[in-house]
PDB file of N, CA and C in Angstrom:
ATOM      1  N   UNK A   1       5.832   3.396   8.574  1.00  0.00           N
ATOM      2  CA  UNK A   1       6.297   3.404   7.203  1.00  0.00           C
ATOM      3  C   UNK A   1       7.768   3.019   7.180  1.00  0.00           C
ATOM      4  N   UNK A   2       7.980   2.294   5.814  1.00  0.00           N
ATOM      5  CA  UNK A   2       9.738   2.174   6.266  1.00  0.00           C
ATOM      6  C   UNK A   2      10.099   2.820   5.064  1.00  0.00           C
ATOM      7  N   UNK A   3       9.875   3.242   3.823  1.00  0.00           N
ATOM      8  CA  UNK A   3      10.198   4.374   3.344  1.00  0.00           C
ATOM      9  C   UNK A   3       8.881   5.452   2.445  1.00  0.00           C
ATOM     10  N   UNK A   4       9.312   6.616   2.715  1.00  0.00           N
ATOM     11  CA  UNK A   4       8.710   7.139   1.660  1.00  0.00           C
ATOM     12  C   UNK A   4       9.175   8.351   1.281  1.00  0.00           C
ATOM     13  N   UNK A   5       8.714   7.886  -0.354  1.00  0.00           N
ATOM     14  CA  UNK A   5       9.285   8.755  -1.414  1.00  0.00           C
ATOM     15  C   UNK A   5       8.564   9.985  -1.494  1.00  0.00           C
ATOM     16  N   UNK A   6       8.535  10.988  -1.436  1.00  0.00           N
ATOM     17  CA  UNK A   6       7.513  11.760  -1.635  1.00  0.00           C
ATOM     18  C   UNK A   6       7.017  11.696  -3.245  1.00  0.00           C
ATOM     19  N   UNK A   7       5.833  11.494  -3.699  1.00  0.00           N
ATOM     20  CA  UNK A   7       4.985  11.754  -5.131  1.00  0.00           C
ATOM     21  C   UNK A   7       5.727  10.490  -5.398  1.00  0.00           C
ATOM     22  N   UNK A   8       6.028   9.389  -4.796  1.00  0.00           N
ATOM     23  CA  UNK A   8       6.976   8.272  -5.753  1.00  0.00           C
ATOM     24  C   UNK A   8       6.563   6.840  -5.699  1.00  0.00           C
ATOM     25  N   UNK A   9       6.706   6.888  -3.762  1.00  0.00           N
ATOM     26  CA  UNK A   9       6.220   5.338  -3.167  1.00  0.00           C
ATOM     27  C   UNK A   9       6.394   5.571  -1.644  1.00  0.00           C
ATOM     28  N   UNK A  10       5.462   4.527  -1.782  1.00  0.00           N
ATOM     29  CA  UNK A  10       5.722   4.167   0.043  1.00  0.00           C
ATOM     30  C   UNK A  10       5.399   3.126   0.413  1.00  0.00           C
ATOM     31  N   UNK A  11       6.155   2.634   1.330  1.00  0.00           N
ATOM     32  CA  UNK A  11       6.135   1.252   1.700  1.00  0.00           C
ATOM     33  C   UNK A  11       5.953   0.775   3.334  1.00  0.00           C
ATOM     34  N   UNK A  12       5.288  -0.132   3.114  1.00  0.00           N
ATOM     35  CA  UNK A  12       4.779  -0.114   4.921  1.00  0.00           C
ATOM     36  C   UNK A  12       4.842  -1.770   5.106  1.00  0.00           C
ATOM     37  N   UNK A  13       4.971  -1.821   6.738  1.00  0.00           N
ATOM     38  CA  UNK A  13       4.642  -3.270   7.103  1.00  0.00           C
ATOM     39  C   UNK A  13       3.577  -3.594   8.520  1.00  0.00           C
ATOM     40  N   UNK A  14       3.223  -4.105   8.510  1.00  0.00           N
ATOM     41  CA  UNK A  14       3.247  -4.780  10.067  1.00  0.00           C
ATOM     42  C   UNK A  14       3.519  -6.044  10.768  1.00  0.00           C
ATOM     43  N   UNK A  15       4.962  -5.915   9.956  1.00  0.00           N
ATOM     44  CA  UNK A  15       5.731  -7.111  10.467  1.00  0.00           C
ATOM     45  C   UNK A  15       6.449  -6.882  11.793  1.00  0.00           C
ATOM     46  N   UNK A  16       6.606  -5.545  12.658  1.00  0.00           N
ATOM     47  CA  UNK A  16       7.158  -5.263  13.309  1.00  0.00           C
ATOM     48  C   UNK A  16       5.611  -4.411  14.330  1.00  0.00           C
ATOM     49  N   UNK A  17       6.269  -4.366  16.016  1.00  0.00           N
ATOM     50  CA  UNK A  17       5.590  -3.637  16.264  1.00  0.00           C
ATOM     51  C   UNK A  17       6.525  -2.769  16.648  1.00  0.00           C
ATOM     52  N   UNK A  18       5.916  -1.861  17.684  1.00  0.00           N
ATOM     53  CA  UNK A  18       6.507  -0.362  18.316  1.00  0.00           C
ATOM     54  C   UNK A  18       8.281  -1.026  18.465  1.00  0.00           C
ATOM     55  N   UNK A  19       9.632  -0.257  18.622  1.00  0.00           N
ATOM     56  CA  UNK A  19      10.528  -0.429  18.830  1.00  0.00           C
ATOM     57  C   UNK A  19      11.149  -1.738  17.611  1.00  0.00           C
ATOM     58  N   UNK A  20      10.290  -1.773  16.783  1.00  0.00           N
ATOM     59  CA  UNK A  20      11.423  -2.937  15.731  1.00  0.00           C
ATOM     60  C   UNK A  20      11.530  -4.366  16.253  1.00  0.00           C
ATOM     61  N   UNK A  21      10.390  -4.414  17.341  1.00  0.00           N
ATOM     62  CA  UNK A  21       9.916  -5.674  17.881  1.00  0.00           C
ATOM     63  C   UNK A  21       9.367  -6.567  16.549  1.00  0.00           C
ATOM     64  N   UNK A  22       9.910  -7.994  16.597  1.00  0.00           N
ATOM     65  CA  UNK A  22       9.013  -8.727  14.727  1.00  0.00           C
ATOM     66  C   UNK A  22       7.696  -8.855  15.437  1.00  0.00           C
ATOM     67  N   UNK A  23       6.610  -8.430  14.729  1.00  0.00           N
ATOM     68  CA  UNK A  23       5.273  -9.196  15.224  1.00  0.00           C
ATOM     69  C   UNK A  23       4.905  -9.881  14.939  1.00  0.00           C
ATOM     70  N   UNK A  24       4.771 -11.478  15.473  1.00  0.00           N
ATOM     71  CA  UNK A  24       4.619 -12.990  15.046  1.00  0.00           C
ATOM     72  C   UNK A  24       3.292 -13.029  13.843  1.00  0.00           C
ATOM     73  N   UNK A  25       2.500 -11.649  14.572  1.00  0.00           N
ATOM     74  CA  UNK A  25       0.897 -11.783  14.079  1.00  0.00           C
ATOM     75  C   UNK A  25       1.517 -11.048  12.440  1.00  0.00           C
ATOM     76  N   UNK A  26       2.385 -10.529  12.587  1.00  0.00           N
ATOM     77  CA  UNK A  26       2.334  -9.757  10.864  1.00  0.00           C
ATOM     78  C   UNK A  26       2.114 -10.618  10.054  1.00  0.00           C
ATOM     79  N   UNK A  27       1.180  -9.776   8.291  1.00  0.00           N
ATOM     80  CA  UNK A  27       1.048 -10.345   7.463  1.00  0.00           C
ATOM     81  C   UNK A  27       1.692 -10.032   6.199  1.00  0.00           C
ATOM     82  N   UNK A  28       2.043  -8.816   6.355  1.00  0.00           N
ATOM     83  CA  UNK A  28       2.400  -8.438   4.864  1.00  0.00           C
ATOM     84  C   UNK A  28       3.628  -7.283   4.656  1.00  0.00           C
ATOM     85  N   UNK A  29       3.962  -6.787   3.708  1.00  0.00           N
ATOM     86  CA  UNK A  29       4.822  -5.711   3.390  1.00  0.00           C
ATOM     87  C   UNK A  29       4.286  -5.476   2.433  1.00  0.00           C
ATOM     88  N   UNK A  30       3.970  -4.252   2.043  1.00  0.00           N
ATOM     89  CA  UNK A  30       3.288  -3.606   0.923  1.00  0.00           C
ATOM     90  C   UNK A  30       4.032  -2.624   0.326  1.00  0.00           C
ATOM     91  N   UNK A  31       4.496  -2.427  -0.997  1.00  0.00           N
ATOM     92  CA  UNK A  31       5.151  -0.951  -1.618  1.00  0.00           C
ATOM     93  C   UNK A  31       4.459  -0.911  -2.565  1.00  0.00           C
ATOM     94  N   UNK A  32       3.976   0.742  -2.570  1.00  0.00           N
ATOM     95  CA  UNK A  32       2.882   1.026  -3.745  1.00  0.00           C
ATOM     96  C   UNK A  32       4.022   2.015  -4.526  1.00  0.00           C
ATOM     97  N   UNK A  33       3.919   1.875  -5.730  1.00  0.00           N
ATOM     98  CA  UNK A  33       4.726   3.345  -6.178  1.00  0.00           C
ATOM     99  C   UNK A  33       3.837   4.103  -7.487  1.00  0.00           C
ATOM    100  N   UNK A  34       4.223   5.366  -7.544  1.00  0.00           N
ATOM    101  CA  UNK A  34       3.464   5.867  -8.279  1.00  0.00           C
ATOM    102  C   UNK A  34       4.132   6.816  -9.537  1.00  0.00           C
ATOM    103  N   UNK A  35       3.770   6.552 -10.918  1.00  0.00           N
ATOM    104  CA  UNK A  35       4.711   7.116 -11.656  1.00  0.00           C
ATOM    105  C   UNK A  35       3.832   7.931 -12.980  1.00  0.00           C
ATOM    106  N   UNK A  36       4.239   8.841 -13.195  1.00  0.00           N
ATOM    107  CA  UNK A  36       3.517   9.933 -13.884  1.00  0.00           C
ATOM    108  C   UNK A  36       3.263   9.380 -15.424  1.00  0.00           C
ATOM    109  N   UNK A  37       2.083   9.853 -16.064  1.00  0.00           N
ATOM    110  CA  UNK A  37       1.805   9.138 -17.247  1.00  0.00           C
ATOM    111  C   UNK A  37       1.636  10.249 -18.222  1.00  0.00           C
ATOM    112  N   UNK A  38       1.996  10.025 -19.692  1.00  0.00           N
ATOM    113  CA  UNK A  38       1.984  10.942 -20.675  1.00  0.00           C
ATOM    114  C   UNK A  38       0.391  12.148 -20.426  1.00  0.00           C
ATOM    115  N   UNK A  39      -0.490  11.240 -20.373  1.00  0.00           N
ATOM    116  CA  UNK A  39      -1.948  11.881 -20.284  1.00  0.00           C
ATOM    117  C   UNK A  39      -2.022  12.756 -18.675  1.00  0.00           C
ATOM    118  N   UNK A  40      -1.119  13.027 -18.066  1.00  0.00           N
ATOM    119  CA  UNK A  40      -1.123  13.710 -16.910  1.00  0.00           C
ATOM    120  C   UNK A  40      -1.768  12.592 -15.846  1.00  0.00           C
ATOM    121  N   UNK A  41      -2.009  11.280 -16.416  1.00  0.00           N
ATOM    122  CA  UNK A  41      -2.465  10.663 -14.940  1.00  0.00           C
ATOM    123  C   UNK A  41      -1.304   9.439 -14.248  1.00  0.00           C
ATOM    124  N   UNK A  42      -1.877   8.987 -13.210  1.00  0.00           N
ATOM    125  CA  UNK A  42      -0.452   8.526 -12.540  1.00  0.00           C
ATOM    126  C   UNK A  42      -1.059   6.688 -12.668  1.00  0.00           C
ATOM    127  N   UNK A  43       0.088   6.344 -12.611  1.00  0.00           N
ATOM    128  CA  UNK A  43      -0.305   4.652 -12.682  1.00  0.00           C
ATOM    129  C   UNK A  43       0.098   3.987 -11.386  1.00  0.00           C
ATOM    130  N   UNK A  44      -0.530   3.761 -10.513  1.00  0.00           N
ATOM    131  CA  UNK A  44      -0.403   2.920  -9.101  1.00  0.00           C
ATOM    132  C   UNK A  44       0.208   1.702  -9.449  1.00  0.00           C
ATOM    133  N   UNK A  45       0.963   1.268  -8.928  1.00  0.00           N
ATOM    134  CA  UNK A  45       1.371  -0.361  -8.890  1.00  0.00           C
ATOM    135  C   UNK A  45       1.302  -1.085  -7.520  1.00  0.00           C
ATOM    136  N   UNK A  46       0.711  -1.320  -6.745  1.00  0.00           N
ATOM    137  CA  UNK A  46       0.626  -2.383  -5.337  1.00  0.00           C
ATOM    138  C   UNK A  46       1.545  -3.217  -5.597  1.00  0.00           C
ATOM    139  N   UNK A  47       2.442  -3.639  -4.849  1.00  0.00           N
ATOM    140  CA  UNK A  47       3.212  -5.374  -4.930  1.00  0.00           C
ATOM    141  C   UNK A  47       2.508  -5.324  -3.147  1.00  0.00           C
ATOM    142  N   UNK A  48       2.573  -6.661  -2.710  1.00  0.00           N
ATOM    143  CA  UNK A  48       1.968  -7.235  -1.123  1.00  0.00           C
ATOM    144  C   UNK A  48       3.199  -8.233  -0.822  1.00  0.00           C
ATOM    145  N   UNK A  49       3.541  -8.622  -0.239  1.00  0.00           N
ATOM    146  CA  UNK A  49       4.174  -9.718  -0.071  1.00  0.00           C
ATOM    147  C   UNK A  49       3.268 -10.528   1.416  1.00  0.00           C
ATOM    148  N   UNK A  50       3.351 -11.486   1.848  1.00  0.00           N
ATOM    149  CA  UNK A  50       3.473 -12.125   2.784  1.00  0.00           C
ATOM    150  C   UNK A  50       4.704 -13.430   3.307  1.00  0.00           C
ATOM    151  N   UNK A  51       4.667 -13.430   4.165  1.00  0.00           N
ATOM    152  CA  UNK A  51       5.563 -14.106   4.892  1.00  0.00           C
ATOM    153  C   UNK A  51       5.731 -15.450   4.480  1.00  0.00           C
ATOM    154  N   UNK A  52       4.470 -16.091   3.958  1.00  0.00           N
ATOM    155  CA  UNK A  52       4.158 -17.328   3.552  1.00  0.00           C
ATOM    156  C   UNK A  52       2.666 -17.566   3.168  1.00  0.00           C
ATOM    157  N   UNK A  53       2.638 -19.124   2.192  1.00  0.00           N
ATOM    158  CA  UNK A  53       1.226 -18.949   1.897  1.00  0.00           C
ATOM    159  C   UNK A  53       0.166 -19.250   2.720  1.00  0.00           C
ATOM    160  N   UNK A  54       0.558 -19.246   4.051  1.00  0.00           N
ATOM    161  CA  UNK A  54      -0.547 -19.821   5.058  1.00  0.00           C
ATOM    162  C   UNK A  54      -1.509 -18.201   5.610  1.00  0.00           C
ATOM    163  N   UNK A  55      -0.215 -17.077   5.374  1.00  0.00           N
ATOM    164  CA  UNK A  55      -0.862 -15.810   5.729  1.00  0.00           C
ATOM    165  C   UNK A  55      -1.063 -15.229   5.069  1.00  0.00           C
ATOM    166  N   UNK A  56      -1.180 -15.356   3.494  1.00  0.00           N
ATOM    167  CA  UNK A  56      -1.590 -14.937   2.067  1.00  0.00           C
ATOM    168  C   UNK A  56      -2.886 -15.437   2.187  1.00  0.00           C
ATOM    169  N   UNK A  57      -3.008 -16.720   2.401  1.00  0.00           N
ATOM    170  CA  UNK A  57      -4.289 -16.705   1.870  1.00  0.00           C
ATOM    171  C   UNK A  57      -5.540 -16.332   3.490  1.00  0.00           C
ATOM    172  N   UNK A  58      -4.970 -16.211   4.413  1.00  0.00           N
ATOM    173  CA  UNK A  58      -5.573 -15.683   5.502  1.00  0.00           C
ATOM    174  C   UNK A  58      -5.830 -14.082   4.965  1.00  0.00           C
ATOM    175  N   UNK A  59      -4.884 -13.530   4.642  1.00  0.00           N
ATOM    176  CA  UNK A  59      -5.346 -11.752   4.643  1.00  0.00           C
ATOM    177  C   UNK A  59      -6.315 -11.837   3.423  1.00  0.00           C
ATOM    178  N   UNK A  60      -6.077 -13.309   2.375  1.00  0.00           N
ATOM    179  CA  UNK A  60      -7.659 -13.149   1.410  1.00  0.00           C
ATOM    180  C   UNK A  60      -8.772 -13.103   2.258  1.00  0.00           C
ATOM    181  N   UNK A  61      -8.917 -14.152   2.848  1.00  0.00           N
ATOM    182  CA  UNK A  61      -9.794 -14.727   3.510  1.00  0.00           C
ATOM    183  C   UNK A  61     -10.599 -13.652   4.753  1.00  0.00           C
ATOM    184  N   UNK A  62      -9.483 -12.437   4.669  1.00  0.00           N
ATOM    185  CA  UNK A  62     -10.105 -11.474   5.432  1.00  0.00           C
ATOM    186  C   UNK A  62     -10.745 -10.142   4.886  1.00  0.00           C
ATOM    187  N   UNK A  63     -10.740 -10.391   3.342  1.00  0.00           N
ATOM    188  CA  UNK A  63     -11.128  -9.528   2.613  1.00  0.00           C
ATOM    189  C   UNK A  63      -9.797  -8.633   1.598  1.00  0.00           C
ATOM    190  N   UNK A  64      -8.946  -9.464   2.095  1.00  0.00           N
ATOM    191  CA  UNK A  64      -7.458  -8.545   1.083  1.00  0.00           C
ATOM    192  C   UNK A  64      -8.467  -7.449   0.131  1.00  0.00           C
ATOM    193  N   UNK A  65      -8.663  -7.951  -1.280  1.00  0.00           N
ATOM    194  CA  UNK A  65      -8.722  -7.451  -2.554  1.00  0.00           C
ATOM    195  C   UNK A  65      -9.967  -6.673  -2.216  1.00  0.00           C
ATOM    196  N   UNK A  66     -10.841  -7.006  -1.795  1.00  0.00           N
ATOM    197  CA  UNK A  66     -12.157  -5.619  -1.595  1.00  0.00           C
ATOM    198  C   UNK A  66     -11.813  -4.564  -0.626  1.00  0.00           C
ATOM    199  N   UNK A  67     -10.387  -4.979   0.149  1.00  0.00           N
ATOM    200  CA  UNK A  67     -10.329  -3.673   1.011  1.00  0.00           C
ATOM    201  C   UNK A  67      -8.958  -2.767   0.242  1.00  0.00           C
ATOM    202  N   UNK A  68      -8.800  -3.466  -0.501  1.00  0.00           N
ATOM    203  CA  UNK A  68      -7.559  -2.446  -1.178  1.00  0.00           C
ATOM    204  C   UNK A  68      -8.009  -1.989  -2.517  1.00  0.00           C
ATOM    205  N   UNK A  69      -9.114  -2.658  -2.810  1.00  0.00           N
ATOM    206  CA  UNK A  69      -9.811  -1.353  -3.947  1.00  0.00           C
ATOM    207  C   UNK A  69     -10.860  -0.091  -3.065  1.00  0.00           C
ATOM    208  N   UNK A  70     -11.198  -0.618  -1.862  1.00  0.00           N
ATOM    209  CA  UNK A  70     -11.382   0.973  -0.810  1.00  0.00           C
ATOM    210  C   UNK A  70     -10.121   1.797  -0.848  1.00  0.00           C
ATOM    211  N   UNK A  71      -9.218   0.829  -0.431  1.00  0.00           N
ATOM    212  CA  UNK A  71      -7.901   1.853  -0.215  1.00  0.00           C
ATOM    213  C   UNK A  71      -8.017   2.982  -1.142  1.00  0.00           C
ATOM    214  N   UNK A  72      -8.183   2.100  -2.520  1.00  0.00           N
ATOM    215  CA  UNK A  72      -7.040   3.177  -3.890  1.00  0.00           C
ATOM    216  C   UNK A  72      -8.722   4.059  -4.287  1.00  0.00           C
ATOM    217  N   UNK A  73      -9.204   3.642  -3.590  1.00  0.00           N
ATOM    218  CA  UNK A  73     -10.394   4.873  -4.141  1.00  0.00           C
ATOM    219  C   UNK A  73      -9.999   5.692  -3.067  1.00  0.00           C
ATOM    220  N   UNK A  74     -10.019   5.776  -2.057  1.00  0.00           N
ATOM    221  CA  UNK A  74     -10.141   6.755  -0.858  1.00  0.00           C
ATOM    222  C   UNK A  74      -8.450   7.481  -1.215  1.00  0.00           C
ATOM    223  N   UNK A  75      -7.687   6.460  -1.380  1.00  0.00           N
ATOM    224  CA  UNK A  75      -6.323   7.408  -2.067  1.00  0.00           C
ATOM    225  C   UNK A  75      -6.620   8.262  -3.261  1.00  0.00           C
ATOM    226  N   UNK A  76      -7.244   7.662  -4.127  1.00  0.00           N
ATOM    227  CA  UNK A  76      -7.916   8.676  -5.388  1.00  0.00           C
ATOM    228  C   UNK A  76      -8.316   9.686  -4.825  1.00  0.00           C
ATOM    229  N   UNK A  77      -9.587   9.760  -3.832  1.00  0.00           N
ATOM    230  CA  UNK A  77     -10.051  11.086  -3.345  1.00  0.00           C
ATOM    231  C   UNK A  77      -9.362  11.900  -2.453  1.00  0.00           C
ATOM    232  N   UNK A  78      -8.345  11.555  -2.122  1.00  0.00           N
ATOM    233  CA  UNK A  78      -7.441  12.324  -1.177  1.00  0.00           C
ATOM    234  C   UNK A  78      -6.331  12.765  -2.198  1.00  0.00           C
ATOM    235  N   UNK A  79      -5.838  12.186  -3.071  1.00  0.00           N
ATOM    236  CA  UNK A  79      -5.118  13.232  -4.150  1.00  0.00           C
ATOM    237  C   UNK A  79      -5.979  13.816  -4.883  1.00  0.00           C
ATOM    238  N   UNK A  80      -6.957  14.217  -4.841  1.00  0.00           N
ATOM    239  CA  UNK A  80      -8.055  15.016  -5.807  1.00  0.00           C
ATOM    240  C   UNK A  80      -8.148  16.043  -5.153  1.00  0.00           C
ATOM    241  N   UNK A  81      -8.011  16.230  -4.057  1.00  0.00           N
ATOM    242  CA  UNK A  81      -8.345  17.288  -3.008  1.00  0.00           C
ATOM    243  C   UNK A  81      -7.478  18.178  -2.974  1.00  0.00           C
ATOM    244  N   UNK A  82      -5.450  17.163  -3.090  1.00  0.00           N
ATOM    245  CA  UNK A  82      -4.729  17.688  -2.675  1.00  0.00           C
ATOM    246  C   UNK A  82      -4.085  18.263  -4.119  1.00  0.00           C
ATOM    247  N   UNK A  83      -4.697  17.752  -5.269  1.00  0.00           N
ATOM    248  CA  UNK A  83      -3.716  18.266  -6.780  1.00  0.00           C
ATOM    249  C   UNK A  83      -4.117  19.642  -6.173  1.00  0.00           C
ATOM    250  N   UNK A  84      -3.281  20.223  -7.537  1.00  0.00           N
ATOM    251  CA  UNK A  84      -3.146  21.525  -7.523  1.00  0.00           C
ATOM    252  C   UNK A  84      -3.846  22.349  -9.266  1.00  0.00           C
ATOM    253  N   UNK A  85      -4.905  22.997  -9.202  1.00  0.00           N
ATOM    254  CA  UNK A  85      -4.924  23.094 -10.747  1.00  0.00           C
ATOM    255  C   UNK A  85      -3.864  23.789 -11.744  1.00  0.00           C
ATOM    256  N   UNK A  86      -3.803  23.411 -13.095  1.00  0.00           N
ATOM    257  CA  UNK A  86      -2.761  23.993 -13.693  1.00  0.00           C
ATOM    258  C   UNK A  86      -2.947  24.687 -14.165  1.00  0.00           C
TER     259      UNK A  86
END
């Protein structure tokens, strides 16, 4: 992770490996943030970046968008677990 906010955002890459080594193979940088909504629910925002469009359209081509609507469901069910009732 290269930052995170707690309840806010977090942002990740694997542009780097172990020790801050660049990894030639990286594709993306991702910051999701999350911000509280009148109705008590929260609104996700994804931004992705890639390096260029040769590895944009490779991480499509590997399923990008059907594996990051798994993501935000499996994130849905893991803050469902973890709210707290009021």
């Amino acid at each position: 992770f290269l930052e995170l906010v707690p309840n806010r955002k977090i942002v990740f890459t694997d542009a780097f490996t172990e020790g801050w080594v660049p990894n030639p193979d990286g594709m993306m940088t991702a910051v999701l943030t999350f911000e509280p909504q009148a109705d008590g629910k929260t609104l996700l925002t994804a931004r992705v970046g890639h390096p260029s469009a040769e590895k944009k359209a490779q991480h499509e081509e590997m399923g990008f968008h059907g594996g990051w609507g798994i993501m935000v469901d499996q994130l849905e069910a893991v803050a469902r677990r973890l709210s707290v009732p009021a």
